[in-house]
C-alpha atoms as a PDB file:
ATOM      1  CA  UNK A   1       0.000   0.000   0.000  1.00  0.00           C
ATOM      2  CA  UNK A   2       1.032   3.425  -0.780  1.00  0.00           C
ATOM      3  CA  UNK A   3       1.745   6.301   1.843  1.00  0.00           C
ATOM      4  CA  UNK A   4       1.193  10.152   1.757  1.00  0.00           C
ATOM      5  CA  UNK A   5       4.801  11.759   1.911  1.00  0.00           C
ATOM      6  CA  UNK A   6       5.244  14.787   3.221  1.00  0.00           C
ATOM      7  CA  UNK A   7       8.420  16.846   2.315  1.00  0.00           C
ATOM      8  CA  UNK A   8       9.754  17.347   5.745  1.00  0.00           C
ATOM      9  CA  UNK A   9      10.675  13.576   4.987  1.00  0.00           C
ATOM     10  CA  UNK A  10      11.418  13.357   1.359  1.00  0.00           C
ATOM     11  CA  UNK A  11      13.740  16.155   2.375  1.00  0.00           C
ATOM     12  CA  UNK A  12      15.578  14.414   5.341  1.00  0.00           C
ATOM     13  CA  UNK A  13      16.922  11.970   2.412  1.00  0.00           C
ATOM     14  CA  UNK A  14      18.249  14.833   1.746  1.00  0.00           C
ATOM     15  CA  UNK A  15      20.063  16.791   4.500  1.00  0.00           C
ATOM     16  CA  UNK A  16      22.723  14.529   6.534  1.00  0.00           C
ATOM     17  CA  UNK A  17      22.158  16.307   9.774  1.00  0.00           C
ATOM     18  CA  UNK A  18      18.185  15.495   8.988  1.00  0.00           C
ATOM     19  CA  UNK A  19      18.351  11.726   7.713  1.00  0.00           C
ATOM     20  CA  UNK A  20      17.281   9.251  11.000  1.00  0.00           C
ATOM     21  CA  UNK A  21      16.237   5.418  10.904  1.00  0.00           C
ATOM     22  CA  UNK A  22      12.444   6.900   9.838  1.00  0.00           C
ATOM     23  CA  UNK A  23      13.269   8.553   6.663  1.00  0.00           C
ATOM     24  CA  UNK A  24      15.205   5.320   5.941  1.00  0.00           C
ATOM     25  CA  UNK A  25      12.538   3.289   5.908  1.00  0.00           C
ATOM     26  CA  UNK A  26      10.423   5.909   4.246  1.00  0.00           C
ATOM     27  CA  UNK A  27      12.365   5.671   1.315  1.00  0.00           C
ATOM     28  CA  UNK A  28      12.580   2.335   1.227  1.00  0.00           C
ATOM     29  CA  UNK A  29       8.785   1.467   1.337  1.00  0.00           C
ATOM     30  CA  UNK A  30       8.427   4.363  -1.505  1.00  0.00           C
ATOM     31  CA  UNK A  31      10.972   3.028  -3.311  1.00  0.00           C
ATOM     32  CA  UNK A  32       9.253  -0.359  -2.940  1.00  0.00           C
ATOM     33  CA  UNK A  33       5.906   0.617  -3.050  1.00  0.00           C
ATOM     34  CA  UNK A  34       5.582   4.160  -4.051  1.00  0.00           C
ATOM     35  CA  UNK A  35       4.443   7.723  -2.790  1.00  0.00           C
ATOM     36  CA  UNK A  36       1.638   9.992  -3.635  1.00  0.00           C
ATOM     37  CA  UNK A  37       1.916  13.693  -3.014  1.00  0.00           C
ATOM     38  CA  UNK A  38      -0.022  16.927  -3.264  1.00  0.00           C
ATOM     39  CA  UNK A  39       1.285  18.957  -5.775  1.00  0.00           C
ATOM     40  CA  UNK A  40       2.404  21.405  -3.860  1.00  0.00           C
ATOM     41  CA  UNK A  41       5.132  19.010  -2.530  1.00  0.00           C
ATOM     42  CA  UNK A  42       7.704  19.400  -5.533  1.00  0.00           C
ATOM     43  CA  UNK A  43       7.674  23.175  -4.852  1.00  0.00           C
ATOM     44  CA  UNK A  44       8.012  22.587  -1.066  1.00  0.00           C
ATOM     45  CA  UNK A  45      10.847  20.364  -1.524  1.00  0.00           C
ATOM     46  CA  UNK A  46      12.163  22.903  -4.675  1.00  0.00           C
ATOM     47  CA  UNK A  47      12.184  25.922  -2.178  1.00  0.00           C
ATOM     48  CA  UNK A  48      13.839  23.928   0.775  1.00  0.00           C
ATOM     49  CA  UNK A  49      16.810  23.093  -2.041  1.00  0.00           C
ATOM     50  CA  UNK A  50      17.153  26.232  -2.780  1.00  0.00           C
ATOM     51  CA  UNK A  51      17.525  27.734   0.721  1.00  0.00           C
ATOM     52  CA  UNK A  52      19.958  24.693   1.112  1.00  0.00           C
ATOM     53  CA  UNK A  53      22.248  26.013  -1.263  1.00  0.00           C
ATOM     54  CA  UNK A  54      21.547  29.476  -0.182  1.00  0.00           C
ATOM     55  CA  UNK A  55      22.529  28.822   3.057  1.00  0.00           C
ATOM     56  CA  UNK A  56      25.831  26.810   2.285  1.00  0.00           C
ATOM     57  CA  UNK A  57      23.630  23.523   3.402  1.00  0.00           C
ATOM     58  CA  UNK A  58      24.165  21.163   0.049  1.00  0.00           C
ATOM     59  CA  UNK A  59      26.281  21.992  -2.610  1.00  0.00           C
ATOM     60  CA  UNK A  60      24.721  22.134  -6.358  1.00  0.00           C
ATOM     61  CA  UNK A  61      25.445  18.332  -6.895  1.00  0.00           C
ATOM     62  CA  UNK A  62      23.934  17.258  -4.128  1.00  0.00           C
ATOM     63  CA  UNK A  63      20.887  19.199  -5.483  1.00  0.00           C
ATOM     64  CA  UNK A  64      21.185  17.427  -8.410  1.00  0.00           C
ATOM     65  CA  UNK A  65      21.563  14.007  -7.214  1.00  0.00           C
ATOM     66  CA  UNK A  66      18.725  14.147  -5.169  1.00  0.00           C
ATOM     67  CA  UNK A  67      16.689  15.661  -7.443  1.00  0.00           C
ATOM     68  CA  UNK A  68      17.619  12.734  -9.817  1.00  0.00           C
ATOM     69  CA  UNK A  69      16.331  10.392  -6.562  1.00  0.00           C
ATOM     70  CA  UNK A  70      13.205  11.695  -6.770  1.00  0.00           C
ATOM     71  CA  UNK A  71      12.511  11.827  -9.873  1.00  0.00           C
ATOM     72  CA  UNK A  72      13.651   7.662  -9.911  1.00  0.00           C
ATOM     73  CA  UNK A  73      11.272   6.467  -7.187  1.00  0.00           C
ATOM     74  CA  UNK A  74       7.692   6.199  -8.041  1.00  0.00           C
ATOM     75  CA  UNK A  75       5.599   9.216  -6.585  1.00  0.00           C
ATOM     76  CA  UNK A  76       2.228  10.455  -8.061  1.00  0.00           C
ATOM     77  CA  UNK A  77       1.551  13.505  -7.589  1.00  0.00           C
ATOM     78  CA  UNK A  78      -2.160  14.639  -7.018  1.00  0.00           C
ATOM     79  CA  UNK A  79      -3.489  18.030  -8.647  1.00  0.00           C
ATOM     80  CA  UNK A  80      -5.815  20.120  -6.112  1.00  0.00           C
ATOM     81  CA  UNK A  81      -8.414  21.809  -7.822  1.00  0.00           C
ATOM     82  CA  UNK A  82      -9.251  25.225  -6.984  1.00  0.00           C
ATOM     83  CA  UNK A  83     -12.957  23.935  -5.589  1.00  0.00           C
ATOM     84  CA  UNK A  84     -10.531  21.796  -3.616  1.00  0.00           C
ATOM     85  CA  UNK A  85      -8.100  24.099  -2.070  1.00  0.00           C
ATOM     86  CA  UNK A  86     -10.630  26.870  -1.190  1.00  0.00           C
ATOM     87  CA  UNK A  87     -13.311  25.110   0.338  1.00  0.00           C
ATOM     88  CA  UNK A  88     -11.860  21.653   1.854  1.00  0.00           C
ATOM     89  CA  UNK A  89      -7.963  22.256   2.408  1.00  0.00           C
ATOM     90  CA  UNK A  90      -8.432  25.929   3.864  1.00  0.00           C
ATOM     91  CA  UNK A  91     -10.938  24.283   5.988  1.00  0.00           C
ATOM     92  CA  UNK A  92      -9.086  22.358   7.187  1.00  0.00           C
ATOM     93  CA  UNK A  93      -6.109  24.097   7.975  1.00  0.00           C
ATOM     94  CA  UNK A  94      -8.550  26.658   9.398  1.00  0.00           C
ATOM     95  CA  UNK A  95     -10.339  24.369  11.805  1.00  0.00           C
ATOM     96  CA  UNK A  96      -6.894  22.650  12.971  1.00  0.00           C
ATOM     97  CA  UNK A  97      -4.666  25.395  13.278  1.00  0.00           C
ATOM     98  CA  UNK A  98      -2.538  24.104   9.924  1.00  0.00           C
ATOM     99  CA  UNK A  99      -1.123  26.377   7.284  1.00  0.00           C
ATOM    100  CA  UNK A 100      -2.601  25.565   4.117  1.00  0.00           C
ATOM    101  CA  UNK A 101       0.363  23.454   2.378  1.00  0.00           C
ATOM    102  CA  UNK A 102       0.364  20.989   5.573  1.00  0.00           C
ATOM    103  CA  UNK A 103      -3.192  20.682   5.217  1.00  0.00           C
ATOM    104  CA  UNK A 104      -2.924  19.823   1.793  1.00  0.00           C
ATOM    105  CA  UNK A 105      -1.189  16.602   2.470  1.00  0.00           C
ATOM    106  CA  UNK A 106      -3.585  15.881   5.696  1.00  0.00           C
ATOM    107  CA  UNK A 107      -6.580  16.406   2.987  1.00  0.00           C
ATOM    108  CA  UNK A 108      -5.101  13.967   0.909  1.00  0.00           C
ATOM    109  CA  UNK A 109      -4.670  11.708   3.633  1.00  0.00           C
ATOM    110  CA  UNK A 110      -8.173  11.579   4.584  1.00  0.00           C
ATOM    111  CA  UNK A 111      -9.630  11.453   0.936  1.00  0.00           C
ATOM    112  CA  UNK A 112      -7.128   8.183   0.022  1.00  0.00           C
ATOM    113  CA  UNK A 113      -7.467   6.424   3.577  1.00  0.00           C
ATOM    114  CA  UNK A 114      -3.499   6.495   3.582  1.00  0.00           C
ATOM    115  CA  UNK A 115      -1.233   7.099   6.206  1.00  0.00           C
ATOM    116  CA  UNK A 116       0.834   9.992   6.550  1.00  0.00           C
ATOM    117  CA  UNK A 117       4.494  10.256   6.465  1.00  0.00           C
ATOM    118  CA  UNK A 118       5.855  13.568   8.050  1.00  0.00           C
ATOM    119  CA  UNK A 119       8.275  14.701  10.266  1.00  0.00           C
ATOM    120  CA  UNK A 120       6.035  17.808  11.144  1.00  0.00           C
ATOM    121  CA  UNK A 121       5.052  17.545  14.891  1.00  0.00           C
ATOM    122  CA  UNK A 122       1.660  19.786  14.399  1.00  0.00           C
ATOM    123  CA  UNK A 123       0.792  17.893  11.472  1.00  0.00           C
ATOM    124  CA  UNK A 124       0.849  14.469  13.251  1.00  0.00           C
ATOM    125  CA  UNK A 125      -0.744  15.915  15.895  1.00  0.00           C
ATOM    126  CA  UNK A 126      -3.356  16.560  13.788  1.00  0.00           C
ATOM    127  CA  UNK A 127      -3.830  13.626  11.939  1.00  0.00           C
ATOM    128  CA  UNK A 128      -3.844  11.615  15.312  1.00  0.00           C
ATOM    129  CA  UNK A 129      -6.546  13.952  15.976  1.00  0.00           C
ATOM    130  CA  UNK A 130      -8.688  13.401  13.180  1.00  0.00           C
ATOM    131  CA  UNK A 131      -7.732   9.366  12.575  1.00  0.00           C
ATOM    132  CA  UNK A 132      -4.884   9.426  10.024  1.00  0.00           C
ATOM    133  CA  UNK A 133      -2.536   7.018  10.543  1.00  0.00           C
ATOM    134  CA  UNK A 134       1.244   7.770  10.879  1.00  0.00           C
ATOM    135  CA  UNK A 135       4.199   6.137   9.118  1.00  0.00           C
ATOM    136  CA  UNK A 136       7.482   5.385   9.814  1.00  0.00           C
ATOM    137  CA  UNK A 137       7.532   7.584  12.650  1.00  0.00           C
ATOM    138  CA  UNK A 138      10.568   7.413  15.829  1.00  0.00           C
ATOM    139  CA  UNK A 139       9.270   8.442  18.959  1.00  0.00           C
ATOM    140  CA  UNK A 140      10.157  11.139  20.097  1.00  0.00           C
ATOM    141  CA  UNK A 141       8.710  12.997  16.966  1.00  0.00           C
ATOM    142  CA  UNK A 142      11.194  15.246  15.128  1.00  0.00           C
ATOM    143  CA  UNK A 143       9.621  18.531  14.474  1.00  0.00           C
END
């Protein structure tokens, strides 16, 4: 079965000092099994890059080869239509405290009956909250 994967994981792959035993297996069951994503994840994970290198964090090769990961591994992304975004997603990140992007990936989530893969402490508090199940989670949570 397929997971939602939120970028505060997909990017852990990513940054050494971010990379733990959970992202690990992340990867592995999406590179075994596959992802699916809002689309707002490739210009999460685009921005975060880019601050990266910004910031003296990864070096333009590492963007690249990482870049090149994700693009290998199998992860759909979902469109959100605008229907979508301004009526159930700002909903929900109204009535849970969420900024919209995070709720995007709860929303999906919830429509798909898949569990959630984040490192983002509010957003699995959330989606404890509202039945979501986790994945590939170390306790204590990360973020």
């Amino acid at each position: 079965m397929t997971l939602v994967l939120d970028a505060s994981v997909a990017l852990a792959w990513c940054f050494d000092d971010e990379l733990d035993a959970a992202a690990l297996a992340a990867l592995g069951h999406v590179t075994a099994k596959g992802a699916v994503v809002p689309s707002v994840f490739f210009l999460e994970v685009g921005n975060a890059l880019l601050v990266g290198q910004q910031r003296g964090r990864l070096t333009e090769a590492r963007t690249e080869k990482f870049t090149e990961l994700l693009l290998e591994v199998s992860i759909a992304s979902e469109e959100l239509s605008p229907e979508g975004a301004l009526k159930r997603v700002l909903s929900l990140a109204k009535s849970h405290g969420l900024a919209t992007c995070d709720a995007t990936y709860l929303d999906l989530a919830m429509r798909e009956g898949l569990a959630l893969a984040t490192k983002d402490r509010k957003l699995a508090t959330v989606a404890r909250r509202v039945g979501v199940p986790l994945a590939y989670l170390e306790e204590p949570l990360g973020r």
